[in-house]
Protein backbone atom coordinates (compact mmCIF):
# COMPACT_ATOMS: atom_id res chain seq x y z
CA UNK A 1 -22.68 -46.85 -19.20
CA UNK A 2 -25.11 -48.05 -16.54
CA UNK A 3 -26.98 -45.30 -15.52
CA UNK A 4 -30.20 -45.26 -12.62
CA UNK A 5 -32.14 -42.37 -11.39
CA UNK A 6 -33.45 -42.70 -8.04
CA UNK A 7 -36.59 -39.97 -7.20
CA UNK A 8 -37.19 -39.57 -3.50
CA UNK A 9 -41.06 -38.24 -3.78
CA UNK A 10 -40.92 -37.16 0.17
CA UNK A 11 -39.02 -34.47 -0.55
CA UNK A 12 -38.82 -34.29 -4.27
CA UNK A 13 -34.98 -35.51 -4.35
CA UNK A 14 -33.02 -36.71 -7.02
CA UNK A 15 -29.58 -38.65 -7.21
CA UNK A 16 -28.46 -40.93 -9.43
CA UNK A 17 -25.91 -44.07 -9.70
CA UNK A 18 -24.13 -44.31 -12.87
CA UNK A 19 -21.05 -45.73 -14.54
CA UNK A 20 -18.38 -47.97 -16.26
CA UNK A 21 -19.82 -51.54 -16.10
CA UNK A 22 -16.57 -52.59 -18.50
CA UNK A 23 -14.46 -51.53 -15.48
CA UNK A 24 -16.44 -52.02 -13.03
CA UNK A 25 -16.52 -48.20 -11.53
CA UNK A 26 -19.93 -46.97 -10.16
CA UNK A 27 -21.12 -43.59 -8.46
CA UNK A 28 -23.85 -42.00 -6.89
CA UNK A 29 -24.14 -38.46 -7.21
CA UNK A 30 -26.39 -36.19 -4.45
CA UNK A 31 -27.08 -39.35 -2.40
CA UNK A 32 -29.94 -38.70 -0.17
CA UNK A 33 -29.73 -40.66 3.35
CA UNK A 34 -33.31 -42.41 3.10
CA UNK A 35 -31.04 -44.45 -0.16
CA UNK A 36 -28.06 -45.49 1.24
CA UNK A 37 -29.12 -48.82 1.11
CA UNK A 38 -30.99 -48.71 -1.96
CA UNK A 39 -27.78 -47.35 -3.99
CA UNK A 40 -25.77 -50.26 -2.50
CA UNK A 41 -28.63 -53.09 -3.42
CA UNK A 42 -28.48 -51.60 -7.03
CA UNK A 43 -24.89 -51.64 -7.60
CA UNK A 44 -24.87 -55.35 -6.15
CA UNK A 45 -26.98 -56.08 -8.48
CA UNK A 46 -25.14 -54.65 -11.33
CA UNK A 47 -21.87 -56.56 -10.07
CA UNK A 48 -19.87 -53.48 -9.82
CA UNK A 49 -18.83 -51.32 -6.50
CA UNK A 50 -19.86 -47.93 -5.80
CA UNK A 51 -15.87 -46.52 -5.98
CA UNK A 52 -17.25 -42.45 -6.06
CA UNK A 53 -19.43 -39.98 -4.43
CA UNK A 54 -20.15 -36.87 -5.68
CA UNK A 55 -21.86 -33.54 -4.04
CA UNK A 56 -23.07 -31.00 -6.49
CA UNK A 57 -23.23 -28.40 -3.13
CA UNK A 58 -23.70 -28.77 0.47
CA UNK A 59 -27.74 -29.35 0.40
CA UNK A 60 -30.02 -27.32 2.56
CA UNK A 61 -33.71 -29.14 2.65
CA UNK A 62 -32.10 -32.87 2.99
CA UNK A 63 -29.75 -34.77 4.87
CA UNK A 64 -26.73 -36.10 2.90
CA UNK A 65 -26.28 -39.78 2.45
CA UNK A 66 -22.82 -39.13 1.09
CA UNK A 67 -20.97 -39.70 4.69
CA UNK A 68 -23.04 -42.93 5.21
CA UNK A 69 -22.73 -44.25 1.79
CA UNK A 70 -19.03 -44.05 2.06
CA UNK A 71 -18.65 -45.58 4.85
CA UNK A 72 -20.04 -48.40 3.68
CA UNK A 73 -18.41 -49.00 0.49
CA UNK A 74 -14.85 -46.54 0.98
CA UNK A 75 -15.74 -44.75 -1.77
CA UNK A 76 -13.83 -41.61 -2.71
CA UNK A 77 -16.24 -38.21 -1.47
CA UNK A 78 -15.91 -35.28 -4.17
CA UNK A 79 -17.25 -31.73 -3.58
CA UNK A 80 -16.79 -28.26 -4.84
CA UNK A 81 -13.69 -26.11 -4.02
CA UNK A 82 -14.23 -24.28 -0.78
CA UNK A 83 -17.25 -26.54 0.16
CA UNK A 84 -16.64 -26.11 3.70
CA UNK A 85 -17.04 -29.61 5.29
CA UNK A 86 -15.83 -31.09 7.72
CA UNK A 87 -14.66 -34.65 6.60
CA UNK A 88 -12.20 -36.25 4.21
CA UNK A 89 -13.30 -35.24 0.70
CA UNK A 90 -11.34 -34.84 -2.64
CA UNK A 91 -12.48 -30.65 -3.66
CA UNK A 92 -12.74 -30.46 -7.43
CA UNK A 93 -11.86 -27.23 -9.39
CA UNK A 94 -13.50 -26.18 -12.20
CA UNK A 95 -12.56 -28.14 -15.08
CA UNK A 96 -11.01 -30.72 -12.78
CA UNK A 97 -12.07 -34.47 -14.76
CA UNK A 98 -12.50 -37.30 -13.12
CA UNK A 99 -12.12 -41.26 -14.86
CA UNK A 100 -14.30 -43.91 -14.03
CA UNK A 101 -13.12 -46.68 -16.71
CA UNK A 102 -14.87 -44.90 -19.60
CA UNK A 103 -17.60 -43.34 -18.11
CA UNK A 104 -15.33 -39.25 -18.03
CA UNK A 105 -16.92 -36.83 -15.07
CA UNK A 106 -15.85 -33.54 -15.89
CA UNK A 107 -16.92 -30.60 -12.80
CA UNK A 108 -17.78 -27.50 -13.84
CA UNK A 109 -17.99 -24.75 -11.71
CA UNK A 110 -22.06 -23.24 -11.16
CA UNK A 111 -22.09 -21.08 -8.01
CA UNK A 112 -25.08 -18.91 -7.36
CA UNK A 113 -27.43 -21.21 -5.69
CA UNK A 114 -24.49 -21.97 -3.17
CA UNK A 115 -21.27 -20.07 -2.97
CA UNK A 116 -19.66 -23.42 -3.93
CA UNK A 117 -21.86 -25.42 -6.74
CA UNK A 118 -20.34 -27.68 -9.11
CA UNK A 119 -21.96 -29.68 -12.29
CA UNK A 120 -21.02 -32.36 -13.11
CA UNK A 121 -20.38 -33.17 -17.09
CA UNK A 122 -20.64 -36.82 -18.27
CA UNK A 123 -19.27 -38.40 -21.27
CA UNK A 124 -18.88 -42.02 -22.13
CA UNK A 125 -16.21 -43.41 -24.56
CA UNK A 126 -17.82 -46.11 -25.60
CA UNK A 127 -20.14 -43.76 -27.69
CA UNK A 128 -17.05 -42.92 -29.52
CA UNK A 129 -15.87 -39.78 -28.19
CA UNK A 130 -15.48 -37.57 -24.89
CA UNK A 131 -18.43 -35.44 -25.67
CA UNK A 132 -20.54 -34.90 -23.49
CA UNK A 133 -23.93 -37.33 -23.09
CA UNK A 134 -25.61 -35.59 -19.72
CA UNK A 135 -25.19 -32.96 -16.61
CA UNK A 136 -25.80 -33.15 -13.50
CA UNK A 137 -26.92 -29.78 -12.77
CA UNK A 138 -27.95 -29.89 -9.01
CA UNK A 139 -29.93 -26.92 -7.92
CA UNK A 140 -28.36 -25.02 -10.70
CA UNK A 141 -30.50 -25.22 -13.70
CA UNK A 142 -33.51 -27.24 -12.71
CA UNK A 143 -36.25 -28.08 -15.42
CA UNK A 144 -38.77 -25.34 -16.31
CA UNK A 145 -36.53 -23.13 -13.25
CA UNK A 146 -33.46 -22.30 -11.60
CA UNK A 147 -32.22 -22.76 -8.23
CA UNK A 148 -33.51 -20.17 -5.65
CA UNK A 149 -30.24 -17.68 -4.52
CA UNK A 150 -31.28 -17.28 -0.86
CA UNK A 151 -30.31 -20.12 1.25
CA UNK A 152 -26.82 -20.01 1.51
CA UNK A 153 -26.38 -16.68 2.39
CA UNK A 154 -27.27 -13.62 4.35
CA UNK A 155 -28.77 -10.36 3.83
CA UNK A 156 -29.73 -9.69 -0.24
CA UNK A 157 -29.28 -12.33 -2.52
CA UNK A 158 -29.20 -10.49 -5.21
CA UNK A 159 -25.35 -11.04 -5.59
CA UNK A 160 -25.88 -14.74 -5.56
CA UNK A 161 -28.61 -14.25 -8.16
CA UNK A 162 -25.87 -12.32 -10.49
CA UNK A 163 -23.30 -15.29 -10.32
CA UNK A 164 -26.15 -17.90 -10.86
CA UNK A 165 -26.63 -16.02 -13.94
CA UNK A 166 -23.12 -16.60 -15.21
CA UNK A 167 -23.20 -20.02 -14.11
CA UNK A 168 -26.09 -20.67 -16.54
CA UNK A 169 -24.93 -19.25 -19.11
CA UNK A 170 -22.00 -21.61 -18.87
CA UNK A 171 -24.35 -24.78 -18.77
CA UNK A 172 -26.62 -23.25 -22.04
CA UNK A 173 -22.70 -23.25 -23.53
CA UNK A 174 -23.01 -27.06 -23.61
CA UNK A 175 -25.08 -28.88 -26.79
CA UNK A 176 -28.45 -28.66 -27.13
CA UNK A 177 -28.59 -33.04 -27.15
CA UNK A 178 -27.07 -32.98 -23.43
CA UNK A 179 -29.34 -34.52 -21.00
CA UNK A 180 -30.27 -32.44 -18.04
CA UNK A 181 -30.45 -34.06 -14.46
CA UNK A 182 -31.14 -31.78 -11.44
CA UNK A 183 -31.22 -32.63 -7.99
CA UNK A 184 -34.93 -31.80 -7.35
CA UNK A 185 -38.17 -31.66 -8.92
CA UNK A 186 -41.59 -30.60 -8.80
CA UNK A 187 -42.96 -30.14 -5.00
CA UNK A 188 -39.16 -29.01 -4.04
CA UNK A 189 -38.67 -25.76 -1.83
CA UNK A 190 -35.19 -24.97 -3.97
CA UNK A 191 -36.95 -23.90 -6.86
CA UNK A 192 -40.27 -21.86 -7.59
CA UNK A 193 -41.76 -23.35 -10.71
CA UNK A 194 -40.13 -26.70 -11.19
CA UNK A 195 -41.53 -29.06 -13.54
CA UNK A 196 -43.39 -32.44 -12.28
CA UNK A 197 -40.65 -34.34 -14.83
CA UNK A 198 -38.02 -34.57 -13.56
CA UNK A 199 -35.40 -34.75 -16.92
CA UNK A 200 -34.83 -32.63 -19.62
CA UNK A 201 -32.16 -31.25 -22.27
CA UNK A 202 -30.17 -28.51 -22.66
CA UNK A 203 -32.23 -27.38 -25.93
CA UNK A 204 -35.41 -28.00 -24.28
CA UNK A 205 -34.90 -25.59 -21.25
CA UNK A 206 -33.30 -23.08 -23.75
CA UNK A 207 -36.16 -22.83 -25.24
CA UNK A 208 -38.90 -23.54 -22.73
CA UNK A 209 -37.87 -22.27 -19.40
CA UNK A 210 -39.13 -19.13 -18.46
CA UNK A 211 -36.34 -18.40 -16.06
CA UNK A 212 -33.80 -18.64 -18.92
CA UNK A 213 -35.60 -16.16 -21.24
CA UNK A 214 -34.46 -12.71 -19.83
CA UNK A 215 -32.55 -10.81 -22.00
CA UNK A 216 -30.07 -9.45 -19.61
CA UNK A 217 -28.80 -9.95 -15.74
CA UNK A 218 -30.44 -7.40 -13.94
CA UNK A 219 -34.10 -8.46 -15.36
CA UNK A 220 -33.26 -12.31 -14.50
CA UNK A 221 -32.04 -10.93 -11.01
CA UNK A 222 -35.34 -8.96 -10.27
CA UNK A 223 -37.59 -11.84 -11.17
CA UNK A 224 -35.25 -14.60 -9.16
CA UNK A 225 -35.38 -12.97 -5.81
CA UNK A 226 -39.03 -12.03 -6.04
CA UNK A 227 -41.61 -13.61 -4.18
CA UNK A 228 -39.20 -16.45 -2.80
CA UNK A 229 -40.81 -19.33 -1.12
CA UNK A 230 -40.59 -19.97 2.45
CA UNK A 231 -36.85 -21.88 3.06
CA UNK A 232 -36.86 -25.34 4.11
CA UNK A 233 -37.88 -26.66 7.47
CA UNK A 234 -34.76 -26.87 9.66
CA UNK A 235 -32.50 -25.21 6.83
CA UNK A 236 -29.94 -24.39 9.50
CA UNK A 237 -29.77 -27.46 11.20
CA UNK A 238 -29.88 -29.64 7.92
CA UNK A 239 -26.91 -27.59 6.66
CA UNK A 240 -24.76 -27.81 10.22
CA UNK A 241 -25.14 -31.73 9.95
CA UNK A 242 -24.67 -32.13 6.51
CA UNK A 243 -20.96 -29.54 6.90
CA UNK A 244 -20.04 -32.12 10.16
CA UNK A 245 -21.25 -34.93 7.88
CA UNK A 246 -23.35 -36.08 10.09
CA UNK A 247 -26.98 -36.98 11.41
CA UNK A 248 -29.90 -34.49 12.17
CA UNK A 249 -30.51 -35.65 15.40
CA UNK A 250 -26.72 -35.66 16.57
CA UNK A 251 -26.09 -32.01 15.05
């Protein structure tokens, strides 16, 4: 499986282009729009097309490059159920899998930092099974935090920060060898404490991260929504242009 990490330091983005070199089946997942061309450049250089694009939420602090990057390659667009955009996109279910040759995408369903959050479970068959190898986690679980419950909804997000905690519990359910890769790092406004490395495991942050180490809901609820950081700069806008699937300045 070809697999390439792309870390955007202006804003302390992640996304990532992976795949099935024997079939020649690439994706991008969280695309950001400053690496629309970069994604493209890399997967012409690896001699395979970008066929898939895949949003673990509808992002708040960035623009999407998802619209652009299909466009220029007709990729397939995949989002969570109920994402609530406006433009042609296939909406995965929890559980729903997804073949690229032998690289197996598998979403699974991790609301609480938005309403609709998937992960995104990757196995590759050429390792001699379907179990899993990585996640995608998005703003789910992040390394040494979690994602903050605030920005996708109004009034207390205390609610959000109850269904986060269920949606973790259901990423610690995976191995402790599985290879975590979030959507942000350290210096990001989605998180509180997030390490300056941007990968991890499942074991590790079992072990290590302090947001996974209350015993019950209502203590990891009290500690997520206190003391939240300021929300990104144009969250409102960046979140109208990126449901139209379009550009900042034409939102």
């Amino acid at each position: 499986m070809l697999f390439r990490p792309f870390l955007n330091d202006a804003g302390s983005c992640a996304s990532y282009l992976f795949g099935c070199m024997s079939h020649s089946t690439l994706a991008v997942v969280d695309p950001h729009i400053d690496l629309v061309d970069s994604y493209v450049e890399a997967a012409e250089r690896a001699g395979a097309p970008i066929v898939a694009v895949f949003e673990t939420h509808v992002q708040a602090d960035h623009i999407s490059g998802l619209p652009a990057l299909v466009a220029r390659t007709d990729a397939t667009a995949y989002l969570p159920e109920n994402a609530g955009v406006d433009y042609p996109h296939v909406p995965l279910e929890d559980g729903r899998r997804i073949e690229l040759g032998n690289t197996i995408v598998t979403a699974l369903a991790t609301p609480g930092h938005a309403p609709a959050h998937n992960a995104f479970v990757v196995a590759d068959l050429r390792r001699g099974s379907d179990e899993p190898w990585l996640v995608f986690t998005g703003d789910s679980l992040l390394i040494g935090d979690v994602g903050r419950p605030d920005l996708h909804v109004a009034g207390d997000p205390r609610g959000q920060a109850r269904i986060l905690h269920a949606s973790l519990g259901k990423l610690l359910a995976l191995p402790d060898h599985v290879v975590v890769y979030p959507s942000h790092y350290g210096g990001s406004v989605c998180g509180r404490g997030l390490s300056g490395n941007p990968f991890s495991s499942i074991g590790f942050e079992r072990s290590r991260n302090s947001m996974l180490q209350y015993g019950d809901r209502e203590s990891f609820t009290d500690a997520l929504v206190a003391d939240a950081p300021p929300p990104p700069a144009d969250q409102a806008e960046i979140v109208t242009a990126n449901r139209r699937g379009e550009a900042l300045s034409t939102a």
